[in-house]
N, C-alpha and C. Protein backbone atom coordinates (compact mmCIF):
# COMPACT_ATOMS: atom_id res chain seq x y z
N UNK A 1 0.83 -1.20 0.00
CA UNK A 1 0.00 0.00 0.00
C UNK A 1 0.87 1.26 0.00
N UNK A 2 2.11 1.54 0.98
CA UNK A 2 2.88 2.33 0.77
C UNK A 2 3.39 2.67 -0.23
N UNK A 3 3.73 1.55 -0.64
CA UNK A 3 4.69 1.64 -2.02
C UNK A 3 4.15 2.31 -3.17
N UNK A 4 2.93 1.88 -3.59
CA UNK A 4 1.97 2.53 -4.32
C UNK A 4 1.96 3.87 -4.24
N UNK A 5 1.51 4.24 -3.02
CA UNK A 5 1.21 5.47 -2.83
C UNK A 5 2.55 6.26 -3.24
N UNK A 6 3.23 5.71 -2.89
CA UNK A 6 4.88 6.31 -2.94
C UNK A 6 5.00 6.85 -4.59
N UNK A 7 4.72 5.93 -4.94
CA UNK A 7 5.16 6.12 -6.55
C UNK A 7 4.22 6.95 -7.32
N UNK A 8 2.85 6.77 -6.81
CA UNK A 8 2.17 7.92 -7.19
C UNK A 8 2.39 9.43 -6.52
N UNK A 9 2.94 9.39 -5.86
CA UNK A 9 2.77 10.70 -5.06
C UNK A 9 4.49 11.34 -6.10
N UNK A 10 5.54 10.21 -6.37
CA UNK A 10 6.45 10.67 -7.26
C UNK A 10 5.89 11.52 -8.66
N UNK A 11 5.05 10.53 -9.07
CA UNK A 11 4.84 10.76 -10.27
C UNK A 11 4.04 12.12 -10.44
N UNK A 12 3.04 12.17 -9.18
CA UNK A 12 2.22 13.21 -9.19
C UNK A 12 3.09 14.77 -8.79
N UNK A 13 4.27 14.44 -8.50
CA UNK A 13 5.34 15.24 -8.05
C UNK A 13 5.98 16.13 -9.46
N UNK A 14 5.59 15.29 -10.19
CA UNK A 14 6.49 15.77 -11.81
C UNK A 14 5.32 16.91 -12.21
N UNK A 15 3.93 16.21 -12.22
CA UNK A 15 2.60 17.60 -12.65
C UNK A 15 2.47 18.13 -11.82
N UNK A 16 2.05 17.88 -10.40
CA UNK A 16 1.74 18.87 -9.38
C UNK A 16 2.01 18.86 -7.93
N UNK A 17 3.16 19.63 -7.76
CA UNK A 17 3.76 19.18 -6.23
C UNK A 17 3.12 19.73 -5.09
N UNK A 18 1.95 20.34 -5.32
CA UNK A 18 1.20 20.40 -4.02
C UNK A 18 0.35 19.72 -3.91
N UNK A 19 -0.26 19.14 -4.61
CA UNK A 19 -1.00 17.60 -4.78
C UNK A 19 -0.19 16.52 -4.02
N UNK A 20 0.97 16.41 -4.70
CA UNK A 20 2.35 15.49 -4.44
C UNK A 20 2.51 15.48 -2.44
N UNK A 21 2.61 16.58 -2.28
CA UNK A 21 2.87 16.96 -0.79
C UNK A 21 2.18 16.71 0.44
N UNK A 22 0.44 17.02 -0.23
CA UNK A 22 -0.31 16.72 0.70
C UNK A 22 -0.80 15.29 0.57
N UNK A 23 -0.26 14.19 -0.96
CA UNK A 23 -0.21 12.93 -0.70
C UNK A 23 0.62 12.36 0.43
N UNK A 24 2.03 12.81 0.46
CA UNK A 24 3.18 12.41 1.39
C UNK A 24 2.78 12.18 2.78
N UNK A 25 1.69 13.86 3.04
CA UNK A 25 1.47 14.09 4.55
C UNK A 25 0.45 12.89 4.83
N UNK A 26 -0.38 13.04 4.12
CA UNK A 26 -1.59 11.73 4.27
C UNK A 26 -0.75 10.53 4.85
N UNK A 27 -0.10 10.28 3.86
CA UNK A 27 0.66 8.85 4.13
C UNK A 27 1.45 8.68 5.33
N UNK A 28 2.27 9.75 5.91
CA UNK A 28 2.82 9.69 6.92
C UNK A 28 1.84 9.09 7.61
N UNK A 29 0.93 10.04 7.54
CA UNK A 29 -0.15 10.03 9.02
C UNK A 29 -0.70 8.76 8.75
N UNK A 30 -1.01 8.24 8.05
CA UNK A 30 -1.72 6.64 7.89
C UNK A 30 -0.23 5.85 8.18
N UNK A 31 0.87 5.84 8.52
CA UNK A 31 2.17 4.84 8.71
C UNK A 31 1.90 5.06 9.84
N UNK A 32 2.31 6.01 10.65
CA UNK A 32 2.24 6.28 12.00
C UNK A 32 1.26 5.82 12.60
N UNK A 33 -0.28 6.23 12.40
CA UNK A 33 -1.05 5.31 12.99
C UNK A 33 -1.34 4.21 13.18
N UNK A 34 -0.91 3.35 11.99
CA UNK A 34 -0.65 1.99 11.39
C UNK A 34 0.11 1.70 12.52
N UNK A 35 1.37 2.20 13.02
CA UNK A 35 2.10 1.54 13.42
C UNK A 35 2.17 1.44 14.84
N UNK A 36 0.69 3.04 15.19
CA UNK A 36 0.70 3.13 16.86
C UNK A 36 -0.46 2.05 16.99
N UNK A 37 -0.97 1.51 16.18
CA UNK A 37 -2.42 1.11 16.58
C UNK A 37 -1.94 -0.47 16.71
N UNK A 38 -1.12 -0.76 15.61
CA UNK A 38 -0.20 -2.19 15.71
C UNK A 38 0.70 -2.33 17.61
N UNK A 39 1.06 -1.64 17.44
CA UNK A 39 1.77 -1.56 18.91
C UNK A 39 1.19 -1.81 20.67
N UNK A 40 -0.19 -0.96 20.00
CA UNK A 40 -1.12 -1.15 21.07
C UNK A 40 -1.98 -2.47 21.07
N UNK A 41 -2.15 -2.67 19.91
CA UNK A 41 -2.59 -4.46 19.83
C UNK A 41 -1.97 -5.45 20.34
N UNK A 42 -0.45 -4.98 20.21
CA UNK A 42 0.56 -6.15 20.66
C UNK A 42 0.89 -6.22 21.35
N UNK A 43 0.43 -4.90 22.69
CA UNK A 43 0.80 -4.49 23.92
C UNK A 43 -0.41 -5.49 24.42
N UNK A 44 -1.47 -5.20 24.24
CA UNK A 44 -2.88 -5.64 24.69
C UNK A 44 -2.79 -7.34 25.06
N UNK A 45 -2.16 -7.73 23.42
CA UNK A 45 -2.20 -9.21 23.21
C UNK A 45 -1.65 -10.29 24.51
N UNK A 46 -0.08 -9.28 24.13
CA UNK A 46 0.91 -9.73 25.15
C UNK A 46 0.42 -9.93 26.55
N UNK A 47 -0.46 -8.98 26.96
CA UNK A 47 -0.63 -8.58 28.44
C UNK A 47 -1.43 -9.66 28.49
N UNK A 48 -2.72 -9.78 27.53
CA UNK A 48 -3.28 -11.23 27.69
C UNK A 48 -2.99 -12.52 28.02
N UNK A 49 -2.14 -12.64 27.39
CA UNK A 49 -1.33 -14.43 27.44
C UNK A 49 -0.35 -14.39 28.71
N UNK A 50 0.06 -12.75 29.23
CA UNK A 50 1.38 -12.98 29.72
C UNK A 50 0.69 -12.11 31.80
N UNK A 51 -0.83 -12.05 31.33
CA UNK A 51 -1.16 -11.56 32.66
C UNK A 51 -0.30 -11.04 33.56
């Protein structure tokens, strides 16, 4: 999914880099959450099995 986005947000970089930019920001913000929301699952999980 990143990757995609990645390459479009390149390409969209060549016609229109403020288009391009506020693709990038999007994406950050969808990794980051991705990765706080993963974290907290695995916090949760753990605590489960590991009481």
């Amino acid at each position: 999914m990143g990757l995609v986005l990645s390459v479009v947000a390149t390409l969209l970089n060549l016609v229109n880099p403020t288009v391009a930019i506020i693709l990038i920001g999007v994406l950050l913000v969808c990794e980051l959450l991705e990765a706080v929301v993963g974290f907290c699952v695995g916090c949760f999980v753990y605590a489960q099995f590991n009481g």
